[in-house]
PDB file of N, CA and C in Angstrom:
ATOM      1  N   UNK A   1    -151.759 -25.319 -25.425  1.00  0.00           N
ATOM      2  CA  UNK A   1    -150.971 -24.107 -25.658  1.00  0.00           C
ATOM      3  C   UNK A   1    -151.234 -23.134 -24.505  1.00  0.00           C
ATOM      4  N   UNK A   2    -150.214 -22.180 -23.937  1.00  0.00           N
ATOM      5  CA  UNK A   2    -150.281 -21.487 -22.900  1.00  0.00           C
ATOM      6  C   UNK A   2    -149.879 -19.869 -23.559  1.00  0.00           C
ATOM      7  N   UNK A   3    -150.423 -18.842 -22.952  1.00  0.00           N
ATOM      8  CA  UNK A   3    -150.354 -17.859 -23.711  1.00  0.00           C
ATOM      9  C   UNK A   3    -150.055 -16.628 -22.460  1.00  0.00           C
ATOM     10  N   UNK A   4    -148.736 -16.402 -21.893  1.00  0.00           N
ATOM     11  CA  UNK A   4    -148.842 -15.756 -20.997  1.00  0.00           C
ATOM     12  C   UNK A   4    -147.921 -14.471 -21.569  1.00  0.00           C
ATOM     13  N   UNK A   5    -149.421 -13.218 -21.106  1.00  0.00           N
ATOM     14  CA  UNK A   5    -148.705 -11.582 -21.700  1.00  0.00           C
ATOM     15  C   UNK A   5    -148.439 -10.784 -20.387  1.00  0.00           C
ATOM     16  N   UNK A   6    -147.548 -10.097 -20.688  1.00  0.00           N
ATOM     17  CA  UNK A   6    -147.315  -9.148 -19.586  1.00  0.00           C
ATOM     18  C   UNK A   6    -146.974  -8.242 -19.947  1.00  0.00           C
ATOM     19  N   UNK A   7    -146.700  -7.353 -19.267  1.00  0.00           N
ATOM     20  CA  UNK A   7    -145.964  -5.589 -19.268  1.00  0.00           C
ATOM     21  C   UNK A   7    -147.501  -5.153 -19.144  1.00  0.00           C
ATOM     22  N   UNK A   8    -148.501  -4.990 -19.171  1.00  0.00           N
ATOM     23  CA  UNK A   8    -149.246  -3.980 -19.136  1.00  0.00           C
ATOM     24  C   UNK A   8    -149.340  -3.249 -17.515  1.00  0.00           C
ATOM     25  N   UNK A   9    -150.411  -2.294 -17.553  1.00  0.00           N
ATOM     26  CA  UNK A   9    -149.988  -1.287 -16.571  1.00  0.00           C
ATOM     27  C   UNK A   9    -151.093   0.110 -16.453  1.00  0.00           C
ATOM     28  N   UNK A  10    -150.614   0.449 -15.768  1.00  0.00           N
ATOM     29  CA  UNK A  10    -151.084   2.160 -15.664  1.00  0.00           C
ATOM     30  C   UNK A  10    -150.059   3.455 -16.252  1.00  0.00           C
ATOM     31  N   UNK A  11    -150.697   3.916 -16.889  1.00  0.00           N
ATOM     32  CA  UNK A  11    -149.900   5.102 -17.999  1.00  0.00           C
ATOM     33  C   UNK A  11    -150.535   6.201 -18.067  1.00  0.00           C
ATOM     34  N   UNK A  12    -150.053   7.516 -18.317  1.00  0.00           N
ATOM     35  CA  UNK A  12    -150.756   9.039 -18.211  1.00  0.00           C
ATOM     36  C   UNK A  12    -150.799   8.755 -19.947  1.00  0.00           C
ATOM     37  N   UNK A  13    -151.528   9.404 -20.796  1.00  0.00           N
ATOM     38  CA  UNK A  13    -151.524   9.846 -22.080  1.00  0.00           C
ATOM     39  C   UNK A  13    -150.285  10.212 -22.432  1.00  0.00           C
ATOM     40  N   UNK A  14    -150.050   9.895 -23.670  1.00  0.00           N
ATOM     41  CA  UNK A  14    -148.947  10.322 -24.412  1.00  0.00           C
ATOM     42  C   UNK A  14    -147.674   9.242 -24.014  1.00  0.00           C
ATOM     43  N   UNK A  15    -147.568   8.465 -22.792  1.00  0.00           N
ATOM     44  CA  UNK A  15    -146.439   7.542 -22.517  1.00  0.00           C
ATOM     45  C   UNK A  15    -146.361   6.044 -22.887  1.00  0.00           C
ATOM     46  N   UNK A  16    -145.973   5.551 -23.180  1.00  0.00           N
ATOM     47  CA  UNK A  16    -145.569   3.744 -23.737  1.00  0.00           C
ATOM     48  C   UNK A  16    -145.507   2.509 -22.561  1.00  0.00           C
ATOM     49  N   UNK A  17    -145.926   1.869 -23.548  1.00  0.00           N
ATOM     50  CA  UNK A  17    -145.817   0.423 -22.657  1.00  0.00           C
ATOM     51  C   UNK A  17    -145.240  -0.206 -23.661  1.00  0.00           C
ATOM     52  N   UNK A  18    -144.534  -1.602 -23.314  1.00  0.00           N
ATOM     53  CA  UNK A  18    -144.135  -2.737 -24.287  1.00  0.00           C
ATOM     54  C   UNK A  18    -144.661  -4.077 -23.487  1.00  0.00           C
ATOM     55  N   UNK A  19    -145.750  -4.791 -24.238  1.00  0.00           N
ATOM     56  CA  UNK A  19    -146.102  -6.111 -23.953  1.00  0.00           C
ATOM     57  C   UNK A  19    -145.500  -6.944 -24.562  1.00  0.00           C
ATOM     58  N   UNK A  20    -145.609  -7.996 -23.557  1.00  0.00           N
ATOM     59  CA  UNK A  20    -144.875  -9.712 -24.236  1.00  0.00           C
ATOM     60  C   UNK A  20    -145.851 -10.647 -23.655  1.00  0.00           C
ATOM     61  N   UNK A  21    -145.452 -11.813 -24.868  1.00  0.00           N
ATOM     62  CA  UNK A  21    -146.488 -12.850 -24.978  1.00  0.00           C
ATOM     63  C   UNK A  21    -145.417 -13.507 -24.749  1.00  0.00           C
ATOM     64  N   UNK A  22    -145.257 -14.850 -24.440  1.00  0.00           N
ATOM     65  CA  UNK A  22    -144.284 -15.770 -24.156  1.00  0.00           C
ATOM     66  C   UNK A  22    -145.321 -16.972 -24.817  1.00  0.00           C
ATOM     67  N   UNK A  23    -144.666 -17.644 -26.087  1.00  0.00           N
ATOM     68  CA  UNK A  23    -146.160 -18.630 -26.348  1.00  0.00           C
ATOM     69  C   UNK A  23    -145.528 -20.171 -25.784  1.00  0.00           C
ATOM     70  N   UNK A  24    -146.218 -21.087 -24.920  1.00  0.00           N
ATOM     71  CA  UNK A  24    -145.493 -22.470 -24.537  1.00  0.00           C
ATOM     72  C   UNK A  24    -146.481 -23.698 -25.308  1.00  0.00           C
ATOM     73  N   UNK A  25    -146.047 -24.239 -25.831  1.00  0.00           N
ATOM     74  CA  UNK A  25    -147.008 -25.642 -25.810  1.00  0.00           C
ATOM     75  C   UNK A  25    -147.292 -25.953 -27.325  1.00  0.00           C
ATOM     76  N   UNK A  26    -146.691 -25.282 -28.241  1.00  0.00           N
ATOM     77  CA  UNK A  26    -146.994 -25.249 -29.559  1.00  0.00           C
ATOM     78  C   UNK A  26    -145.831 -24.806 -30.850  1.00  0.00           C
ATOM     79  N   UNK A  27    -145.624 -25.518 -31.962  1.00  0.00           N
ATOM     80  CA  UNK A  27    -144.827 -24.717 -32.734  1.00  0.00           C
ATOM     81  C   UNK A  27    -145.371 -23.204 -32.707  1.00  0.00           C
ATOM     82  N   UNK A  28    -144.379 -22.256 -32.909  1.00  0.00           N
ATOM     83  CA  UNK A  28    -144.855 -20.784 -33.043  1.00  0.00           C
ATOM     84  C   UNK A  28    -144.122 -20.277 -34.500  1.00  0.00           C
ATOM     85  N   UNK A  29    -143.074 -20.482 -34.558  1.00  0.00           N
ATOM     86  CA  UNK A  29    -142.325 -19.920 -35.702  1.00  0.00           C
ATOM     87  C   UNK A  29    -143.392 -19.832 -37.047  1.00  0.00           C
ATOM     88  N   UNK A  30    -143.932 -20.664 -37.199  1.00  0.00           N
ATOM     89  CA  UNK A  30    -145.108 -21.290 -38.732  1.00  0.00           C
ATOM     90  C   UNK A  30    -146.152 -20.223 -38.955  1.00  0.00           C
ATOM     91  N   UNK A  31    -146.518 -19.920 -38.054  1.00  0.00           N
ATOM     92  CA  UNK A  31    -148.135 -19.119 -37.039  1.00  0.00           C
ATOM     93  C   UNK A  31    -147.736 -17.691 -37.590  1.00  0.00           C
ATOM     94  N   UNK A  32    -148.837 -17.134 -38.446  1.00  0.00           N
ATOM     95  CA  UNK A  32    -148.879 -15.550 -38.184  1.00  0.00           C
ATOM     96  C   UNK A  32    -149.638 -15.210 -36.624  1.00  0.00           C
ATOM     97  N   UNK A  33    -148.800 -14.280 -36.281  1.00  0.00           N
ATOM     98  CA  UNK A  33    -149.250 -13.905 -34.591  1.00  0.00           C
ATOM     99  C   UNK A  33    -149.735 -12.630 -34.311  1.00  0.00           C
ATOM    100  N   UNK A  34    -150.654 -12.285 -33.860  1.00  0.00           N
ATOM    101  CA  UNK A  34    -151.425 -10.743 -33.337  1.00  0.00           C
ATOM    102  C   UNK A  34    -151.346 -10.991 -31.960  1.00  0.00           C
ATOM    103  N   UNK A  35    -151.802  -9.347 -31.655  1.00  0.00           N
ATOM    104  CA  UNK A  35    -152.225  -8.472 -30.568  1.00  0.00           C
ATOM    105  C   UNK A  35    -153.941  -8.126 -30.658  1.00  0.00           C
ATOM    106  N   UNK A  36    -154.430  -8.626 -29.815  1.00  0.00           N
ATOM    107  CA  UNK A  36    -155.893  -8.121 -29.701  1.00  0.00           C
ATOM    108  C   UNK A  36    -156.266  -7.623 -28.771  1.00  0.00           C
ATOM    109  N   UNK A  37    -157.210  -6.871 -28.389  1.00  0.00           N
ATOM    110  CA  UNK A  37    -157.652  -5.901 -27.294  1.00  0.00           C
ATOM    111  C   UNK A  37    -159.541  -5.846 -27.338  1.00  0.00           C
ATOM    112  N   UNK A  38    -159.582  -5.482 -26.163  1.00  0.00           N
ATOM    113  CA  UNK A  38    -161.305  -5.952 -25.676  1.00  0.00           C
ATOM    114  C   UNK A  38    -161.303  -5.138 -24.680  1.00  0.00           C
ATOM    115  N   UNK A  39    -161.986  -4.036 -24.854  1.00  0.00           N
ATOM    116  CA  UNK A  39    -162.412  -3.321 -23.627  1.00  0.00           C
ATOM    117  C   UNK A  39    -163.699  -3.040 -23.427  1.00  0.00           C
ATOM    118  N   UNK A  40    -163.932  -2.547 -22.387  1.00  0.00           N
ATOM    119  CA  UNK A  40    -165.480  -2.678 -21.713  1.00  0.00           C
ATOM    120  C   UNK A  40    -166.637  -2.824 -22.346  1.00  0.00           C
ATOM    121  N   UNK A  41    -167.225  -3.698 -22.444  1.00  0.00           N
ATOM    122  CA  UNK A  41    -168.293  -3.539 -23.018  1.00  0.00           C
ATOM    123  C   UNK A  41    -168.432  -3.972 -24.926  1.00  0.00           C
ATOM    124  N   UNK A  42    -166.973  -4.008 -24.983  1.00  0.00           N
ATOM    125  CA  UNK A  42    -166.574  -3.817 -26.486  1.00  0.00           C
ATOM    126  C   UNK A  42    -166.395  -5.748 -27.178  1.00  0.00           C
ATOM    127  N   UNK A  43    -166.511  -5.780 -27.925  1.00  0.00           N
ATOM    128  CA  UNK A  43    -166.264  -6.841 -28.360  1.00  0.00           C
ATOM    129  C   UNK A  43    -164.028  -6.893 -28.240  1.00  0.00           C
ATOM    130  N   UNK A  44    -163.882  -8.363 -28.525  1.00  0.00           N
ATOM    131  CA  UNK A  44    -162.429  -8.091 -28.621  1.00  0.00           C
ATOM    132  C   UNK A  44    -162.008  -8.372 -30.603  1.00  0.00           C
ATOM    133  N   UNK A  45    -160.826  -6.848 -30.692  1.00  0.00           N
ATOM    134  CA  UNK A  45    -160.536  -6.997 -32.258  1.00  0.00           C
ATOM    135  C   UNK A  45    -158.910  -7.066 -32.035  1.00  0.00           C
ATOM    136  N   UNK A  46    -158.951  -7.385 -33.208  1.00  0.00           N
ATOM    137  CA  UNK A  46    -157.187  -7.398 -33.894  1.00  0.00           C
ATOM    138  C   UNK A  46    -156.590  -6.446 -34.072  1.00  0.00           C
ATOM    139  N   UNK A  47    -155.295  -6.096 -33.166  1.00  0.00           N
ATOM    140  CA  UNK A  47    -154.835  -4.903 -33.261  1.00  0.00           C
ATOM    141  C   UNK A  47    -153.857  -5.010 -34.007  1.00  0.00           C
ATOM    142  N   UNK A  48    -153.057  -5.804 -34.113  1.00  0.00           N
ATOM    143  CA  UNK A  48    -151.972  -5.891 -34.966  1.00  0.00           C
ATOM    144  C   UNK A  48    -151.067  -7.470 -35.492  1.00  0.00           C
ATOM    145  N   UNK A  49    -150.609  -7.353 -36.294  1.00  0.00           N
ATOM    146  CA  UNK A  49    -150.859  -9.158 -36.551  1.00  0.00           C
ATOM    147  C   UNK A  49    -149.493  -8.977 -37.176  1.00  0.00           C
ATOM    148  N   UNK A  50    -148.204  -9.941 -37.295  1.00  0.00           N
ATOM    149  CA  UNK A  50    -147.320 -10.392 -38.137  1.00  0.00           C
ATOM    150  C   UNK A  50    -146.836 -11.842 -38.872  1.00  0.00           C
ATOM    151  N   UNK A  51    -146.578 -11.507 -40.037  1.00  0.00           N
ATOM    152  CA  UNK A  51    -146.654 -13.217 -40.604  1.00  0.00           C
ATOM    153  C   UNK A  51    -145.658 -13.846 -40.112  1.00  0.00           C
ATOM    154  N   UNK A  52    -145.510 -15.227 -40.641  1.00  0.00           N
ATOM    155  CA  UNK A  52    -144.310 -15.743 -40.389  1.00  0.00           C
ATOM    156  C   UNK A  52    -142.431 -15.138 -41.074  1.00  0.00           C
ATOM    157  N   UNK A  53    -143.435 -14.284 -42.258  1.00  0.00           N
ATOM    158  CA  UNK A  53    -142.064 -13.677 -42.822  1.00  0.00           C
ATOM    159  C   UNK A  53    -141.539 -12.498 -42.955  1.00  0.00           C
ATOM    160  N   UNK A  54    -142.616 -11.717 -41.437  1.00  0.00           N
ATOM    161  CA  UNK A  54    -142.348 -10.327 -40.840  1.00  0.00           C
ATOM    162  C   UNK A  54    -143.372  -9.586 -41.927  1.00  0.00           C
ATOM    163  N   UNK A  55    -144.074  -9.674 -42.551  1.00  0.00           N
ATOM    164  CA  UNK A  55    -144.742  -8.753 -43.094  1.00  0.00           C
ATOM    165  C   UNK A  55    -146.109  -8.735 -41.807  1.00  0.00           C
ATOM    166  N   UNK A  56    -146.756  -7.202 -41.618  1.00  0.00           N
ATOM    167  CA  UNK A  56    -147.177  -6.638 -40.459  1.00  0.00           C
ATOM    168  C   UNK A  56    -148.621  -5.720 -40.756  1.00  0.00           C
ATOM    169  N   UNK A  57    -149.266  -5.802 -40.207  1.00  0.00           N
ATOM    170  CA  UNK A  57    -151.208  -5.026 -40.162  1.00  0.00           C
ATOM    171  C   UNK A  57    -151.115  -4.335 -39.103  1.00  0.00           C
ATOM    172  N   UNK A  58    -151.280  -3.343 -38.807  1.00  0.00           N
ATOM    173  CA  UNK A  58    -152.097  -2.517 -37.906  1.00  0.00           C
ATOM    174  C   UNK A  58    -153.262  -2.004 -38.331  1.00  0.00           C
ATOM    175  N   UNK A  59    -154.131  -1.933 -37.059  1.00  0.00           N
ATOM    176  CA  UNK A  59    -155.779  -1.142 -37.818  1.00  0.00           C
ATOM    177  C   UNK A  59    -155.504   0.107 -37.652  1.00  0.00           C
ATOM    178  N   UNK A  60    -156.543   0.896 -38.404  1.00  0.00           N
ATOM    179  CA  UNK A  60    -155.820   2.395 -38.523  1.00  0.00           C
ATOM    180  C   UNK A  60    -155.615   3.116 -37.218  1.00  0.00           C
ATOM    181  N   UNK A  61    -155.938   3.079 -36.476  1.00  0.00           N
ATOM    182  CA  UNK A  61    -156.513   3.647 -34.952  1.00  0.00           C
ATOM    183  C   UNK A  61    -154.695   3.493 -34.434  1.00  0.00           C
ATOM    184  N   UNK A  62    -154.155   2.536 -34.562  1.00  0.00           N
ATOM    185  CA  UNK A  62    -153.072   2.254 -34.071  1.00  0.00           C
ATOM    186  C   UNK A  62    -151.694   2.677 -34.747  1.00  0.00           C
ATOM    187  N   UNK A  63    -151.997   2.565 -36.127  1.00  0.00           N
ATOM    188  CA  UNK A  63    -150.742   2.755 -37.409  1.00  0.00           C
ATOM    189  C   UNK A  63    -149.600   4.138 -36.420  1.00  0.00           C
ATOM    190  N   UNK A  64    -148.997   3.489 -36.703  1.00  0.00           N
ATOM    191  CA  UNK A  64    -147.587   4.810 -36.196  1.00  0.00           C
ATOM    192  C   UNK A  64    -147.410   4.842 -35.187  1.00  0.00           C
ATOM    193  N   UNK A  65    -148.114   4.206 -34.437  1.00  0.00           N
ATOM    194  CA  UNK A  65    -147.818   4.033 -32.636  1.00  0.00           C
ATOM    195  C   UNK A  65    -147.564   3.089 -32.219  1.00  0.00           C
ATOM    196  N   UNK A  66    -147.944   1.493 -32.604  1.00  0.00           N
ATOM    197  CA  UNK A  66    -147.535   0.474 -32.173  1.00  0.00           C
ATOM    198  C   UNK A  66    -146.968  -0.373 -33.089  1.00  0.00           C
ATOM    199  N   UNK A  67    -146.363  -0.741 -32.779  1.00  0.00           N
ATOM    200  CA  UNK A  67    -145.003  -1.783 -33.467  1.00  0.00           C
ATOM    201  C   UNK A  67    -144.857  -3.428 -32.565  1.00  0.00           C
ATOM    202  N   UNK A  68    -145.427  -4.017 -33.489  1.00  0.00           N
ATOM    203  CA  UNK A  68    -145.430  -5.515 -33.264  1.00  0.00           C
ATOM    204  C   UNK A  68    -144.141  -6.423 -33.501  1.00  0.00           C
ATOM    205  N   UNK A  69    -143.543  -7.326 -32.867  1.00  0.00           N
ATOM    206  CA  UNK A  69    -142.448  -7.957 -33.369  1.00  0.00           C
ATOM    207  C   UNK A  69    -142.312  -9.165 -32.797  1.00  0.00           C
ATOM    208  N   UNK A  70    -141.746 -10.076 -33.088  1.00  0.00           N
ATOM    209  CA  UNK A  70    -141.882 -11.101 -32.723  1.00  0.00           C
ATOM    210  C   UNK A  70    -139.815 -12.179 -32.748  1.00  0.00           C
ATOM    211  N   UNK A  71    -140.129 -12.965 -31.860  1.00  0.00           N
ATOM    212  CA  UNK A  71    -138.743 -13.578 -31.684  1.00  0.00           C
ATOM    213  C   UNK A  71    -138.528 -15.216 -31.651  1.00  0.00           C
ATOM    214  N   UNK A  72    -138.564 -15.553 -32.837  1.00  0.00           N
ATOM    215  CA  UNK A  72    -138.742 -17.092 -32.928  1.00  0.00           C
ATOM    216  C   UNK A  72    -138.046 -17.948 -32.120  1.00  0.00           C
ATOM    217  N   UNK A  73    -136.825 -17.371 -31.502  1.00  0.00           N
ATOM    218  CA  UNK A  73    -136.174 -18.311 -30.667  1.00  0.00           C
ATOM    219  C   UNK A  73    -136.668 -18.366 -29.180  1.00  0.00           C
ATOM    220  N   UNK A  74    -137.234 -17.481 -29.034  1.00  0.00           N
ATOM    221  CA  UNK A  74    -137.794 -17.299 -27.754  1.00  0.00           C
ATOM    222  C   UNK A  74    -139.157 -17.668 -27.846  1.00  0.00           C
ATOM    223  N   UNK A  75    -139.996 -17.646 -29.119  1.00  0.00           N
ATOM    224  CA  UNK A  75    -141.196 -17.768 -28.916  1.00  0.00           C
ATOM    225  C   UNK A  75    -142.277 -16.763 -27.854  1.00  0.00           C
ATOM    226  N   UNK A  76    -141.773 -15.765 -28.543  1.00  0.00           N
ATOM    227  CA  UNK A  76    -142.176 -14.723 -28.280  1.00  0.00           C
ATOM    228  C   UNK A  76    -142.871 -13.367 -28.747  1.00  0.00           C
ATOM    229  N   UNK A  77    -143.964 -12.956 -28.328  1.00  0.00           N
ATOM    230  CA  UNK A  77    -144.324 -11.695 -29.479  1.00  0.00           C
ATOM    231  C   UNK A  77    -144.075 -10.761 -28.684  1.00  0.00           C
ATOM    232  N   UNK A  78    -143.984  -9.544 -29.323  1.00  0.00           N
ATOM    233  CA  UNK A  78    -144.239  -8.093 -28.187  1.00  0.00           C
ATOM    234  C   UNK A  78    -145.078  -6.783 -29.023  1.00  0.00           C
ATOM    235  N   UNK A  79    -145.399  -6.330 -28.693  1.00  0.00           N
ATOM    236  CA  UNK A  79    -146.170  -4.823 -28.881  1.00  0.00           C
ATOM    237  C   UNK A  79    -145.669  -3.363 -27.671  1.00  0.00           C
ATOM    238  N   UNK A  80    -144.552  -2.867 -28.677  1.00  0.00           N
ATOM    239  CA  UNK A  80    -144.742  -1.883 -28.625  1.00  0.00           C
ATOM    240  C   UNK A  80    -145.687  -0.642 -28.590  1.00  0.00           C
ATOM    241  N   UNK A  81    -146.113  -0.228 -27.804  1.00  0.00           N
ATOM    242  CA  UNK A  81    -146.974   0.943 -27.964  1.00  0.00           C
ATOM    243  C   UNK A  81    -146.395   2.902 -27.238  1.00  0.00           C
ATOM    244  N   UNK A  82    -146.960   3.427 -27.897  1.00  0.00           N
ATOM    245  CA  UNK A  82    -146.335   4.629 -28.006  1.00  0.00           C
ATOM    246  C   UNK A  82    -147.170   5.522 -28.127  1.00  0.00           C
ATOM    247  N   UNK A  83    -147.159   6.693 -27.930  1.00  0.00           N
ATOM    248  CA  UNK A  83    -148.476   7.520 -27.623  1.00  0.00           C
ATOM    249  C   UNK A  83    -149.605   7.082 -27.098  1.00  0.00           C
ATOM    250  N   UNK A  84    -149.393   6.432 -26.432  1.00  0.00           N
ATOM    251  CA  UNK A  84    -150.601   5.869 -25.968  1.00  0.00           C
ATOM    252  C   UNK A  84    -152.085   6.896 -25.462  1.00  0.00           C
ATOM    253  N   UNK A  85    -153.349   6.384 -25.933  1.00  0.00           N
ATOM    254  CA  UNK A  85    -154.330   7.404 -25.335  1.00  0.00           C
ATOM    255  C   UNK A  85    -155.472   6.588 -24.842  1.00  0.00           C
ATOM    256  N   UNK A  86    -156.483   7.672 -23.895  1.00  0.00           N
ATOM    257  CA  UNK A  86    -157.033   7.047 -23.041  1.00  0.00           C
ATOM    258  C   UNK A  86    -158.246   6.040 -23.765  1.00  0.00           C
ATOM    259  N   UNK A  87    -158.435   5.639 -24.879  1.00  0.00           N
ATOM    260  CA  UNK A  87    -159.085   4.676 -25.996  1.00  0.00           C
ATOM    261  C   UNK A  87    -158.297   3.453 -26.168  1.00  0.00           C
ATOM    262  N   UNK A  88    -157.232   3.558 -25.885  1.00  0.00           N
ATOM    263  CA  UNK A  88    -156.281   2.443 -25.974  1.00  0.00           C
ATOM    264  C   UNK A  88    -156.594   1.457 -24.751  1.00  0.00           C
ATOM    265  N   UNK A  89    -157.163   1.998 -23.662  1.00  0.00           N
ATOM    266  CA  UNK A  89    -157.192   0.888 -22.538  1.00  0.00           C
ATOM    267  C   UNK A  89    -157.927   0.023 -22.860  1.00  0.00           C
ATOM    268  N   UNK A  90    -157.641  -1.475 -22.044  1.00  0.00           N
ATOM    269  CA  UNK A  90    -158.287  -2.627 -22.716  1.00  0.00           C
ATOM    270  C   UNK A  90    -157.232  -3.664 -22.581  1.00  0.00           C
ATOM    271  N   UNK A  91    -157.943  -4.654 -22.192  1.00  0.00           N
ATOM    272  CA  UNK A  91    -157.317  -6.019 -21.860  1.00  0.00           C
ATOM    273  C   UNK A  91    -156.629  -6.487 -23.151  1.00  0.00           C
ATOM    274  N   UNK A  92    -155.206  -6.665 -23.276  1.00  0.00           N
ATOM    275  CA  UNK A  92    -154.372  -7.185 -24.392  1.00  0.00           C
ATOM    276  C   UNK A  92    -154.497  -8.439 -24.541  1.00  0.00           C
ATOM    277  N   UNK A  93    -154.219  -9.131 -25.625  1.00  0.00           N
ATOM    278  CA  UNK A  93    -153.985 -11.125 -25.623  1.00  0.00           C
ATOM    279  C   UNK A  93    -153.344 -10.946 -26.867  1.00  0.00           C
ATOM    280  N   UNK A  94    -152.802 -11.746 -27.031  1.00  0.00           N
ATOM    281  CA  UNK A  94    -151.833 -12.018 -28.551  1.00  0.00           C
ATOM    282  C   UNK A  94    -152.591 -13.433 -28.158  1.00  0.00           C
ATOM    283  N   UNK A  95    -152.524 -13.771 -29.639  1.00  0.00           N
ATOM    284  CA  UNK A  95    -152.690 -15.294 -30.248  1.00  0.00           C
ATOM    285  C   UNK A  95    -152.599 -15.416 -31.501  1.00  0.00           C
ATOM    286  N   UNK A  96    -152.938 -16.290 -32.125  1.00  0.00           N
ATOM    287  CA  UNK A  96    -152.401 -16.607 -34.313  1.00  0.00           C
ATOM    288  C   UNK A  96    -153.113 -15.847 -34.434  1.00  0.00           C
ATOM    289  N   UNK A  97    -152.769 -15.260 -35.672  1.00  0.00           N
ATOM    290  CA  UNK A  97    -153.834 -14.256 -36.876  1.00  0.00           C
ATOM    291  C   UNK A  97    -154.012 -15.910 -37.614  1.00  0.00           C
ATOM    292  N   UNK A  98    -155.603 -16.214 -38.271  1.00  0.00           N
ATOM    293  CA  UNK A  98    -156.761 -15.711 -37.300  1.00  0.00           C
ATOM    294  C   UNK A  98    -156.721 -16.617 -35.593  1.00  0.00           C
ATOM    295  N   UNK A  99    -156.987 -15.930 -34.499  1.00  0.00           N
ATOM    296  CA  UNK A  99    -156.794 -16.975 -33.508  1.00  0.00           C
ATOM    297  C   UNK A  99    -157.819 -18.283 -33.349  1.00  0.00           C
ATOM    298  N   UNK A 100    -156.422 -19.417 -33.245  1.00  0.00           N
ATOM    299  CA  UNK A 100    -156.970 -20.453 -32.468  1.00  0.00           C
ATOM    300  C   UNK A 100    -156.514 -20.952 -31.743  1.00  0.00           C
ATOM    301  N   UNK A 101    -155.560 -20.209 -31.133  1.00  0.00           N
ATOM    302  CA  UNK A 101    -155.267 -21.161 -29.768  1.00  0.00           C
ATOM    303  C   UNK A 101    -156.150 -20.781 -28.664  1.00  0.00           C
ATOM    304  N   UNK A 102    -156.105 -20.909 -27.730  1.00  0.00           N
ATOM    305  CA  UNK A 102    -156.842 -21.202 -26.175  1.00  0.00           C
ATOM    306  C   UNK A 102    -156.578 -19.693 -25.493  1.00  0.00           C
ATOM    307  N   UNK A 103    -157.091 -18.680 -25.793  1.00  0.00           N
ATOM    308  CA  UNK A 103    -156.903 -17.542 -25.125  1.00  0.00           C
ATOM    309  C   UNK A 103    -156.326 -17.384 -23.504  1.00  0.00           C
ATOM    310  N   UNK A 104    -155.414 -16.593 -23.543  1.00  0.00           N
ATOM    311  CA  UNK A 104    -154.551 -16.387 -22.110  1.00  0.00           C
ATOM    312  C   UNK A 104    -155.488 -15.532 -21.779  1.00  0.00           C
ATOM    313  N   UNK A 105    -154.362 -14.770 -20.393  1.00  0.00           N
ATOM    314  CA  UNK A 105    -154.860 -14.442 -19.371  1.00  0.00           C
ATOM    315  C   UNK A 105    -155.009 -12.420 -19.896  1.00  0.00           C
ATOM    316  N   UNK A 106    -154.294 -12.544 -20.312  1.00  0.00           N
ATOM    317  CA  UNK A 106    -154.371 -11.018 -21.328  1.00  0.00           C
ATOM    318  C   UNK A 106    -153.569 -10.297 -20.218  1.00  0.00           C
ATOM    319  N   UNK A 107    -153.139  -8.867 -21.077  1.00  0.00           N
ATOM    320  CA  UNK A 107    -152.443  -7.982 -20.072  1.00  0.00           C
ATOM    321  C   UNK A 107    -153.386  -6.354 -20.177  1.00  0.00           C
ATOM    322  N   UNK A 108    -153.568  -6.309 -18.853  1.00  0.00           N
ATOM    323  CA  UNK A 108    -154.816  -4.775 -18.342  1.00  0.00           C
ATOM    324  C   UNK A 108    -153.799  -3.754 -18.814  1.00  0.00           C
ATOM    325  N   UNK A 109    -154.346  -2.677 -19.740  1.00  0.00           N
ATOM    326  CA  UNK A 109    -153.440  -1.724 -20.339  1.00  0.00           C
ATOM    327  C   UNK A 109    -154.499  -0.378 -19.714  1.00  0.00           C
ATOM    328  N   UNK A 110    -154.497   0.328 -19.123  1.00  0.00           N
ATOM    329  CA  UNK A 110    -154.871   1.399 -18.797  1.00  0.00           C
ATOM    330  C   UNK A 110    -154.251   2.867 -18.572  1.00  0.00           C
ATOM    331  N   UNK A 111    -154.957   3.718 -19.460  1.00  0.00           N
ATOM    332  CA  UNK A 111    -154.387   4.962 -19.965  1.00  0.00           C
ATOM    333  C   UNK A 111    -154.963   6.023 -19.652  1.00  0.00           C
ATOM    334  N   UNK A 112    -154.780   6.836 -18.064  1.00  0.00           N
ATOM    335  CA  UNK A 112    -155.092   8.133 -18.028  1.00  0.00           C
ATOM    336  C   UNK A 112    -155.072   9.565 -18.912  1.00  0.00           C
ATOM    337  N   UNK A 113    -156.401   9.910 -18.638  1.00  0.00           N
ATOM    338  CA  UNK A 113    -156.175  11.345 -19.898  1.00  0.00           C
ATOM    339  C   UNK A 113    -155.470  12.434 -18.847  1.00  0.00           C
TER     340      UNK A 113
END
């Protein structure tokens, strides 16, 4: 399985990014799918996860700002994010809620105060 995310970036506080996962090498449609994040020093957690039948988790830190969605024909996830603040930076990866596929390359999200 190949797990390649992109859109991340450099952002001032308060402005948005939208990441995408493109998943290759595996059924995806079946798979509940998250967003996880790992920054310095930090262990990596689950930021936001959706099932196969659109029902959706965010941890509280995130609720109302990021919006997860996903596109079965494309095999694709994305994360919306919105207000973004400078706590939010941190290497992104989507993979299954709980993950087991083969962790990608992640996308660098960095957020000036």
């Amino acid at each position: 399985v190949q797990l390649q995310a992109s859109g991340g970036g450099l952002v001032q506080a308060g402005g948005s990014l939208r990441l995408s996962c493109a998943v290759s090498g595996s059924i995806f449609s079946i798979y509940n799918v998250g967003w996880y994040r790992q920054a310095p020093g930090k262990q990596r957690e689950l930021v936001a996860s959706r099932t196969r039948v659109g029902s959706t988790y965010y941890i509280e830190a995130v609720k109302g700002r990021f919006t997860i969605s996903r596109d079965n024909s494309e095999k694709t996830v994305y994360l919306q994010m919105n207000s973004l603040r400078p706590e939010d930076t941190a290497v992104y990866y989507c993979n299954r809620d709980p993950a087991e596929w083969r962790w990608g390359q992640g996308a660098q999200v960095t957020v000036s105060s």
